[in-house]
N, C-alpha and C. Protein backbone atom coordinates (compact mmCIF):
# COMPACT_ATOMS: atom_id res chain seq x y z
N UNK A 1 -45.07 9.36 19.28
CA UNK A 1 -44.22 9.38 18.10
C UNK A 1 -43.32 10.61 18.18
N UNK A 2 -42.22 10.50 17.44
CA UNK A 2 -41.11 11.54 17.93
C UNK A 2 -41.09 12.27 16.56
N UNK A 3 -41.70 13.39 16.47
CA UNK A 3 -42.01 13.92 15.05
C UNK A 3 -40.44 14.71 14.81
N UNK A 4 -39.72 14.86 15.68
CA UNK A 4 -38.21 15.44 15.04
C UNK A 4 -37.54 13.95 14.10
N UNK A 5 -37.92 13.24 14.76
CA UNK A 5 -37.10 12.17 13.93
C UNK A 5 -37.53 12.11 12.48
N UNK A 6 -38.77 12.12 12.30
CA UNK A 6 -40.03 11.86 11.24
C UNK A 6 -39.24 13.28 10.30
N UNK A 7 -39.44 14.07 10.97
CA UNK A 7 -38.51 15.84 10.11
C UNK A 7 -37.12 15.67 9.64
N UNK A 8 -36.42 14.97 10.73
CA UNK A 8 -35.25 15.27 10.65
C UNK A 8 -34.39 14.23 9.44
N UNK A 9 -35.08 12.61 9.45
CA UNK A 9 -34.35 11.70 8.62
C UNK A 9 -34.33 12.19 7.30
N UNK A 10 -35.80 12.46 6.98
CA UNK A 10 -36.06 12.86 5.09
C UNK A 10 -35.01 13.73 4.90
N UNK A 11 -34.90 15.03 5.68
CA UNK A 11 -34.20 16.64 5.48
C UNK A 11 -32.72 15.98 4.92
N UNK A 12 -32.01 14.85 6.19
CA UNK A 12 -30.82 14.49 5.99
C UNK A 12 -30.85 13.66 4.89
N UNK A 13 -31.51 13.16 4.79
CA UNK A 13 -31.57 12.29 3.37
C UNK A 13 -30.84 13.10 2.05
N UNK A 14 -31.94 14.21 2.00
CA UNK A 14 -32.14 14.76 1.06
C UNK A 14 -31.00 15.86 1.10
N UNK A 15 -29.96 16.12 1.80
CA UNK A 15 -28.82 17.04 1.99
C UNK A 15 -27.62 16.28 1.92
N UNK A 16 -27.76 14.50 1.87
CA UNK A 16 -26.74 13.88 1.65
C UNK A 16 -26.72 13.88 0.14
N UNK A 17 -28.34 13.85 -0.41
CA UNK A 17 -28.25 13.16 -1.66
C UNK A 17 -27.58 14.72 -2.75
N UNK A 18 -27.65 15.55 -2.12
CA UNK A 18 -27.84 17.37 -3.31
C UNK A 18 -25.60 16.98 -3.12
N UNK A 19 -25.18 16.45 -1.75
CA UNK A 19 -24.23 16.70 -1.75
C UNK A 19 -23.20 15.88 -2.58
N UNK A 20 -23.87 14.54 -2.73
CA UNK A 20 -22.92 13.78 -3.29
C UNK A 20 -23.06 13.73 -4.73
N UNK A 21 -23.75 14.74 -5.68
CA UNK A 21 -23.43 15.00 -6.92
C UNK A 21 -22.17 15.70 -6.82
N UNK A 22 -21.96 16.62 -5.41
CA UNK A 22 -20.61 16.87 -5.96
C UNK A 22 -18.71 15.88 -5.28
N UNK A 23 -19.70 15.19 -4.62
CA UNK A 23 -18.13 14.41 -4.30
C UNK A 23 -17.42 14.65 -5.94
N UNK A 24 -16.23 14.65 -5.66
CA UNK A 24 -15.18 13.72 -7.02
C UNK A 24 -15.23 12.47 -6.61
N UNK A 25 -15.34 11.65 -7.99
CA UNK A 25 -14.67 10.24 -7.72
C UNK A 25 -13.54 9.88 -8.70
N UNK A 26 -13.01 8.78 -8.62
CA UNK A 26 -12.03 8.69 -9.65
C UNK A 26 -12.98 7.26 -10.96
N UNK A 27 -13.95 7.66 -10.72
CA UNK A 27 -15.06 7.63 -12.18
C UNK A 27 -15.29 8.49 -12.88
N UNK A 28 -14.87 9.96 -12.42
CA UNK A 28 -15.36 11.41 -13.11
C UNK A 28 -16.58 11.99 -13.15
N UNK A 29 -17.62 11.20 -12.11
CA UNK A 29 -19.25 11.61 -12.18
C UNK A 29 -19.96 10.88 -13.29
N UNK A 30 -19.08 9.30 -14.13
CA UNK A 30 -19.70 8.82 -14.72
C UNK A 30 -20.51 7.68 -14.36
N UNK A 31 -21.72 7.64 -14.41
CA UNK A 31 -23.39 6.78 -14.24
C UNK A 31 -22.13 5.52 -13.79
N UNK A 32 -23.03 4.78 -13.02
CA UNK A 32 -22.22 3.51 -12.23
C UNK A 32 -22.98 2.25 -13.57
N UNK A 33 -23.97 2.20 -14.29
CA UNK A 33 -24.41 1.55 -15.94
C UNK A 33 -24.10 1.97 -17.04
N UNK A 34 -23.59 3.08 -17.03
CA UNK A 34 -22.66 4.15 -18.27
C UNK A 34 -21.01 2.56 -18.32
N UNK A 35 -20.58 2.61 -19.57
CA UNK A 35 -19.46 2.04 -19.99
C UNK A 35 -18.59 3.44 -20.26
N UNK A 36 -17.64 3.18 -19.99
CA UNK A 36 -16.20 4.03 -20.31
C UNK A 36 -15.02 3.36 -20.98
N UNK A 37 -14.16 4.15 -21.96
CA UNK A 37 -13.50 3.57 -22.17
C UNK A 37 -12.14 3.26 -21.13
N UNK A 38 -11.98 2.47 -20.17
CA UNK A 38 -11.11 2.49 -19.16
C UNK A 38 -9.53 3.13 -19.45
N UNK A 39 -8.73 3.37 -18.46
CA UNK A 39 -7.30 4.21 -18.56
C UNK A 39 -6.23 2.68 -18.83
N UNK A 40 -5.48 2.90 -19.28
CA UNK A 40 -4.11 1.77 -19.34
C UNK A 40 -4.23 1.61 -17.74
N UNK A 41 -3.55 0.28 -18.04
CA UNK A 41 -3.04 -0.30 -16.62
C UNK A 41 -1.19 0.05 -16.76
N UNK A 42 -1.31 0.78 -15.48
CA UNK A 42 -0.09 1.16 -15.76
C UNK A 42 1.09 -0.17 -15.14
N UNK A 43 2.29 0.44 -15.67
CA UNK A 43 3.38 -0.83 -15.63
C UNK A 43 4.08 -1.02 -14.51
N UNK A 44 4.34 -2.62 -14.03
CA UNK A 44 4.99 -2.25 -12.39
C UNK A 44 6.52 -1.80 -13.21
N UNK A 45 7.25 -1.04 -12.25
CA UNK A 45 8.23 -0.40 -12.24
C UNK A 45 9.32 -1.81 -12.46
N UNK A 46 10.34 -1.63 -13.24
CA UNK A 46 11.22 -3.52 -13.36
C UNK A 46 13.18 -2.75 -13.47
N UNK A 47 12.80 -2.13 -12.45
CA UNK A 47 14.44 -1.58 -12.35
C UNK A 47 15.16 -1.89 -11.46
N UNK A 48 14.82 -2.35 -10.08
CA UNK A 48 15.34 -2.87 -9.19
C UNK A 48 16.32 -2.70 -8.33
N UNK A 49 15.74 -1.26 -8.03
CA UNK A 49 16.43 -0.25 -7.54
C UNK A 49 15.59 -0.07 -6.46
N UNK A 50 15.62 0.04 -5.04
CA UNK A 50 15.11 0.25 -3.65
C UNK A 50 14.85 1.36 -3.78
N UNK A 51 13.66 1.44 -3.24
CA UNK A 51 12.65 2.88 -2.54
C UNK A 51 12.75 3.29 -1.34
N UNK A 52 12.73 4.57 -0.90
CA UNK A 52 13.06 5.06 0.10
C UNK A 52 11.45 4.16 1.06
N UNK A 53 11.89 4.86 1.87
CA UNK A 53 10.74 4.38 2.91
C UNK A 53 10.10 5.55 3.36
N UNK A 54 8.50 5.52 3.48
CA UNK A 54 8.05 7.10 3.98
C UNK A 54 7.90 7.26 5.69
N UNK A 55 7.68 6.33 6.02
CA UNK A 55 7.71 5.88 7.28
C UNK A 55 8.04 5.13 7.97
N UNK A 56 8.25 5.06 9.41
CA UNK A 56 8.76 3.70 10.43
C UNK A 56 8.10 2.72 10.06
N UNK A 57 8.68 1.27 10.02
CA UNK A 57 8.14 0.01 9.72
C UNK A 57 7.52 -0.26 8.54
N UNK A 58 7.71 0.88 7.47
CA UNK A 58 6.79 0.54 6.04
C UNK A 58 7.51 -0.35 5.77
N UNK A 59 6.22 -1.51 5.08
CA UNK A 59 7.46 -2.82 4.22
C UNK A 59 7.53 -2.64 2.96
N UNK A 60 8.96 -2.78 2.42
CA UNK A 60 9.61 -2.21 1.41
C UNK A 60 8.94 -2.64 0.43
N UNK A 61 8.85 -1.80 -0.75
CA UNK A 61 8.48 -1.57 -2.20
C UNK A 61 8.69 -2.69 -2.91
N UNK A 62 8.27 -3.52 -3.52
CA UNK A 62 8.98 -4.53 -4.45
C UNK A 62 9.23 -3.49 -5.55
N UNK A 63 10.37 -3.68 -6.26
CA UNK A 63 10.95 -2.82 -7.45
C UNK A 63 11.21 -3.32 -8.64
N UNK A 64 10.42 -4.31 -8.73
CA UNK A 64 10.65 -5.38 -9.92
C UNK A 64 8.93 -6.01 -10.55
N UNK A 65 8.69 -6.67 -11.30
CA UNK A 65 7.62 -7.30 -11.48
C UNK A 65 7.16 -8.36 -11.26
N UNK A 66 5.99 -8.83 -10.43
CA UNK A 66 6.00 -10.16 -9.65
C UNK A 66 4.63 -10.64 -10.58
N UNK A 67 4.32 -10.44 -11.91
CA UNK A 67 3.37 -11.17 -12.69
C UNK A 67 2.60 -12.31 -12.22
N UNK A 68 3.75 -12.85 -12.90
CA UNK A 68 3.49 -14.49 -12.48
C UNK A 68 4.25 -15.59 -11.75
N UNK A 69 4.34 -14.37 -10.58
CA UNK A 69 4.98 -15.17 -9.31
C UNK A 69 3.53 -15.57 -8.32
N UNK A 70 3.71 -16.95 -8.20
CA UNK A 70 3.10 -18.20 -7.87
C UNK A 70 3.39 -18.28 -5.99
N UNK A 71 2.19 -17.42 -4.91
CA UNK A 71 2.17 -17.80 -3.95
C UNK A 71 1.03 -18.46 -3.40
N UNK A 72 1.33 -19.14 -3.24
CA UNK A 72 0.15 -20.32 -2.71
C UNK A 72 0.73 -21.46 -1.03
N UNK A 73 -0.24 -22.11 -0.90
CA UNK A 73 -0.08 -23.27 0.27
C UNK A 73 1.60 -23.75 -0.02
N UNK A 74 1.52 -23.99 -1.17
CA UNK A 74 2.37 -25.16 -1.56
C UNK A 74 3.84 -24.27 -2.23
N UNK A 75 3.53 -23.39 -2.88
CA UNK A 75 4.74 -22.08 -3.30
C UNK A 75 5.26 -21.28 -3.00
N UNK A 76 6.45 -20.50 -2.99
CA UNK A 76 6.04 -19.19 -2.67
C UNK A 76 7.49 -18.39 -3.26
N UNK A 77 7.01 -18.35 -4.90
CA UNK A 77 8.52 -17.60 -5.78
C UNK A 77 9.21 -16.69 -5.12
N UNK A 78 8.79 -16.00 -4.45
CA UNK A 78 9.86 -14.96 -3.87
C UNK A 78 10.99 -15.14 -3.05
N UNK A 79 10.80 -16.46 -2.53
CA UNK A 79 11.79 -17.09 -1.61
C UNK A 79 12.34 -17.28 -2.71
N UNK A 80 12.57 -17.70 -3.70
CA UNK A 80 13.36 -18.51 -4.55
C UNK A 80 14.54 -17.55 -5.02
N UNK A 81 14.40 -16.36 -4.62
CA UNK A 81 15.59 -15.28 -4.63
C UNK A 81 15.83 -14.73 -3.09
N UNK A 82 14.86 -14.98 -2.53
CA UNK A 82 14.85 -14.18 -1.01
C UNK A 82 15.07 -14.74 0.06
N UNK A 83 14.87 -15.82 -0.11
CA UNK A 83 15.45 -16.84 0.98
C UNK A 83 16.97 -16.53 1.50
N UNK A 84 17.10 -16.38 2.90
CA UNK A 84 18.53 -16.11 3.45
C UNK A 84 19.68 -17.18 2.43
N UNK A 85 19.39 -18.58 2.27
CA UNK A 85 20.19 -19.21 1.45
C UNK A 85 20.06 -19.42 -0.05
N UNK A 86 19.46 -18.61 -0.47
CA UNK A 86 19.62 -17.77 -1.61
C UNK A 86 20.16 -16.63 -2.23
N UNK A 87 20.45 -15.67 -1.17
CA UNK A 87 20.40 -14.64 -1.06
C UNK A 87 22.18 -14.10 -1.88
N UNK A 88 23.15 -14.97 -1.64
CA UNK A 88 24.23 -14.80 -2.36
C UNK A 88 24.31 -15.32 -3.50
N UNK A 89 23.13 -16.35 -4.20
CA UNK A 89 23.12 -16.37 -5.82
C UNK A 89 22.31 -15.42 -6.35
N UNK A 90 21.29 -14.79 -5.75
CA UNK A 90 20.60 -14.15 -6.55
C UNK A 90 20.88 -12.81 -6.44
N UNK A 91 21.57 -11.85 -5.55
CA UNK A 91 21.82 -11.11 -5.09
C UNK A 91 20.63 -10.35 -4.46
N UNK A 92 19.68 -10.86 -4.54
CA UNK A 92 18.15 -9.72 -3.85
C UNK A 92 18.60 -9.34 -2.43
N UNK A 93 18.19 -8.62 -1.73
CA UNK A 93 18.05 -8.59 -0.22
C UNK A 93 17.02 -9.73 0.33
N UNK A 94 18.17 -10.50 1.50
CA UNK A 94 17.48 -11.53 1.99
C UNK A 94 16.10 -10.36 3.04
N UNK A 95 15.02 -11.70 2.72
CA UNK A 95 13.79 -10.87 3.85
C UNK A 95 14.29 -11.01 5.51
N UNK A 96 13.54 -9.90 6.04
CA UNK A 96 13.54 -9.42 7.26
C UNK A 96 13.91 -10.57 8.33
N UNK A 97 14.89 -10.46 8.95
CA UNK A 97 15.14 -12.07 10.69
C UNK A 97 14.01 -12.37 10.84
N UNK A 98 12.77 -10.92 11.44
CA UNK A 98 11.59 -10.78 11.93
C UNK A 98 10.61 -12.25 11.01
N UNK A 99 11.29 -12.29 9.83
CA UNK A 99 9.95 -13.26 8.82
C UNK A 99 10.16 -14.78 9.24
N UNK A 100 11.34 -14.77 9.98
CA UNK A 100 11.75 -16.07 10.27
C UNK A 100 11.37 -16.70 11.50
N UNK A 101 10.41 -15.53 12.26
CA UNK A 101 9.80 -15.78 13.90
C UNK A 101 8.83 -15.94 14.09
N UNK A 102 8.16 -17.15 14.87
CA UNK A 102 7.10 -17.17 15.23
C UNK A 102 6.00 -16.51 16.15
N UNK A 103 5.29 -16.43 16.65
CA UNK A 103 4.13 -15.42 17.19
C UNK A 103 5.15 -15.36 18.56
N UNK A 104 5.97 -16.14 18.78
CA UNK A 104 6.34 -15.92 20.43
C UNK A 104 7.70 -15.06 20.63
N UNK A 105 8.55 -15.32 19.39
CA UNK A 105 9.54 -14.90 19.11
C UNK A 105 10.75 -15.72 18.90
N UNK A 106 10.33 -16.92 18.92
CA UNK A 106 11.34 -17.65 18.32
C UNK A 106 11.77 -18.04 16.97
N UNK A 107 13.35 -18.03 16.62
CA UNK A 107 13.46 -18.26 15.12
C UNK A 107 13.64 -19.64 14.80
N UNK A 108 12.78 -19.65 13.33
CA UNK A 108 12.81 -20.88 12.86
C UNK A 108 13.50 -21.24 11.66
N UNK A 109 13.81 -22.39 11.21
CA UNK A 109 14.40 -22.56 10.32
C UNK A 109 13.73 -21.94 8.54
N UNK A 110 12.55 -22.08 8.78
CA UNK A 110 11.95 -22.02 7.34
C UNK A 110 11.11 -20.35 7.73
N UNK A 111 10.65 -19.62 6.62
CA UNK A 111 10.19 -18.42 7.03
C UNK A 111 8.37 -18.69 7.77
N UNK A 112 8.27 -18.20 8.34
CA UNK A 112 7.06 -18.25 9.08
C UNK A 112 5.62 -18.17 8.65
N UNK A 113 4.90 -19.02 9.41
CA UNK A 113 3.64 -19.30 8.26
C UNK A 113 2.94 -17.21 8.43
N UNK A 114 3.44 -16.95 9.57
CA UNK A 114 2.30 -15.69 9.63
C UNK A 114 2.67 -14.46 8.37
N UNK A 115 4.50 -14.77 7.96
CA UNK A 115 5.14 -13.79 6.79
C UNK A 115 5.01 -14.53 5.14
N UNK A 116 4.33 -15.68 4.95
CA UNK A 116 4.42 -16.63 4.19
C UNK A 116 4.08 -15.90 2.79
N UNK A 117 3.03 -14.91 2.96
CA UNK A 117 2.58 -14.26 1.77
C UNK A 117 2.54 -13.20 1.51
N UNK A 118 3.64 -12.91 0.61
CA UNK A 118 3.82 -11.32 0.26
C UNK A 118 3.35 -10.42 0.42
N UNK A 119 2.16 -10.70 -0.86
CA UNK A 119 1.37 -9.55 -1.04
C UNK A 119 0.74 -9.21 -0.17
N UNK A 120 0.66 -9.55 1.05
CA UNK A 120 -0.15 -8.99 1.87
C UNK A 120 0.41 -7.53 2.56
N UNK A 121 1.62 -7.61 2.47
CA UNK A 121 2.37 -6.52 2.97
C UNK A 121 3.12 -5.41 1.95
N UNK A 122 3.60 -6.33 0.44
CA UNK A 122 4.34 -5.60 0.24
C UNK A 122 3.92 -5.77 -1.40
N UNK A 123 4.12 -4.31 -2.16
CA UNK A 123 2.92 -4.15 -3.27
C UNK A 123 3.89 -3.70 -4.48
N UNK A 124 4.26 -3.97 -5.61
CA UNK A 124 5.12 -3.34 -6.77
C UNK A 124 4.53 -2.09 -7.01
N UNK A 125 5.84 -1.43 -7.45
CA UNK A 125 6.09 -0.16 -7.55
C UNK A 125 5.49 0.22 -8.72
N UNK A 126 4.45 0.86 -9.34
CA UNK A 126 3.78 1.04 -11.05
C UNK A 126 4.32 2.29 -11.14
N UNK A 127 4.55 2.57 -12.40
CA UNK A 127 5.22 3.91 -13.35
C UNK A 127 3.83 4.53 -14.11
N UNK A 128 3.59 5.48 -12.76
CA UNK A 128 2.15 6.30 -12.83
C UNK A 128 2.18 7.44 -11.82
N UNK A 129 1.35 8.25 -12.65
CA UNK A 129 1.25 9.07 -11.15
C UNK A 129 0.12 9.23 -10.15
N UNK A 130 -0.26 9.57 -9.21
CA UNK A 130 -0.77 9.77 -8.59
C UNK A 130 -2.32 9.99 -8.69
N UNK A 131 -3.60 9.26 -8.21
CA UNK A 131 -4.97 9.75 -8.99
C UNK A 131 -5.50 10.69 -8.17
N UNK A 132 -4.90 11.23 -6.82
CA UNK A 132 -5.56 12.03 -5.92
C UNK A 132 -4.00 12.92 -5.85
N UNK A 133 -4.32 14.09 -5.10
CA UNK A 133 -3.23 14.86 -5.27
C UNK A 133 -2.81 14.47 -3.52
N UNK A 134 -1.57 14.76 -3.55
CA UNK A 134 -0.96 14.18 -1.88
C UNK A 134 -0.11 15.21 -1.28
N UNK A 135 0.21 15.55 -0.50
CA UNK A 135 0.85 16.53 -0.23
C UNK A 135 1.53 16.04 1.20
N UNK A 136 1.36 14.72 1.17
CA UNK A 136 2.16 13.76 2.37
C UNK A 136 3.71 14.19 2.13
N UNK A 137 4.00 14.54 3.86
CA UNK A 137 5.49 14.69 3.99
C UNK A 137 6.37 13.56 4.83
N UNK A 138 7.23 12.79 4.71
CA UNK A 138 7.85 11.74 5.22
C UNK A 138 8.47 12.48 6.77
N UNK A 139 8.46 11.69 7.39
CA UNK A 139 9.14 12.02 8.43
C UNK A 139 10.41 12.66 8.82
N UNK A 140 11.38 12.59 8.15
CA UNK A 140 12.74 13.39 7.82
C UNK A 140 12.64 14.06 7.46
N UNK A 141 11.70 14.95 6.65
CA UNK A 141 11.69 15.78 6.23
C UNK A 141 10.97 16.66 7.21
N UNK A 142 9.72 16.50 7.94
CA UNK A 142 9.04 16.95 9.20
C UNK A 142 10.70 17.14 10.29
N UNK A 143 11.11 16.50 10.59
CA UNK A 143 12.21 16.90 11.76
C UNK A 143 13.76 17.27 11.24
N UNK A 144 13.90 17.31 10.25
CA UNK A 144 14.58 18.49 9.65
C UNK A 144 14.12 19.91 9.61
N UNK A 145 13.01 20.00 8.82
CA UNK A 145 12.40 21.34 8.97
C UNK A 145 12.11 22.05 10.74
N UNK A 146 11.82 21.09 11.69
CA UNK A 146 11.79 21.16 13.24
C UNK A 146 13.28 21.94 13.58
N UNK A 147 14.11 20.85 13.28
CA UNK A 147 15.50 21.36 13.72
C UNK A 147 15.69 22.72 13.13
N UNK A 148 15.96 22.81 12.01
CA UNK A 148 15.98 24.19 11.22
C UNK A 148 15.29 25.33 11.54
N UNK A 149 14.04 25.26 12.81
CA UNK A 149 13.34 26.18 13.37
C UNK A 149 14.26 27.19 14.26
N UNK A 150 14.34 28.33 14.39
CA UNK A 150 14.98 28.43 15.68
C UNK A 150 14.19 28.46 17.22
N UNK A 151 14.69 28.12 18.07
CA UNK A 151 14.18 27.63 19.56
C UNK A 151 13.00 28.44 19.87
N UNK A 152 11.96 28.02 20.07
CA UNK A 152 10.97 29.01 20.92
C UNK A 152 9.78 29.21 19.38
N UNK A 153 9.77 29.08 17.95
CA UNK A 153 8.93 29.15 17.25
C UNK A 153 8.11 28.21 16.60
């Protein structure tokens, strides 16, 4: 029998458990059977005004409210403004060539079953702030500050 193991599991046990009274969570350290009175749900953003991008290839912000927009097998509301031949009645930005290609790279007429559903990629903008603090810097801003270095520091 390997008596370090027998020592060692309880010890860790018991140094995970002293530690995670103090994680934060965004419960506040309240009992997981404790009721709270929950925070507002905050509002998606309905201005419809484009978001910068923080990074290469992020897919863009929806800037509007997609409630009770209906994507399913058989639906899919967002085309109904986003569709390339839509795109001059409704004025939205038509979606990406890329949504119109299949796994090989060919374009098709209708948007592609693999881009078919939004939400999987792309999430409305809510008028809230932040529940963790972030101190994320976008990329332009990283190689601006680079350039602005002088040579050699």
């Amino acid at each position: 029998m390997n008596y370090a193991k027998v020592i060692l599991v309880p010890v860790l046990v018991l140094c995970f458990a002293a530690m995670a009274e103090e994680i934060a969570t965004l419960r506040n350290n309240t009992a997981i059977d404790a009721d709270v009175n929950p925070e507002y749900i905050p509002k998606p953003t309905n201005d419809d005004i484009k978001q910068a991008r923080n990074y290469p290839m992020q897919p863009p912000i929806i800037p509007h409210t997609d409630r009770d927009y209906e994507v399913n097998l058989n639906v899919n509301t967002c085309m109904s403004c986003h569709a390339r031949n839509r795109t001059s009645e409704s004025q939205a930005p038509m979606v990406s060539v890329t949504h119109y290609m299949d796994r090989d790279g060919n374009f098709l007429a209708e948007i592609s079953a693999r881009r078919y559903f939004c939400n999987q990629c792309h999430v409305t903008q809510l008028s809230t702030e932040p529940k963790v603090e972030n101190d994320f810097v976008d990329m332009h801003t990283i190689l601006a500050e680079k350039a602005a270095k002088p040579q050699g520091q």
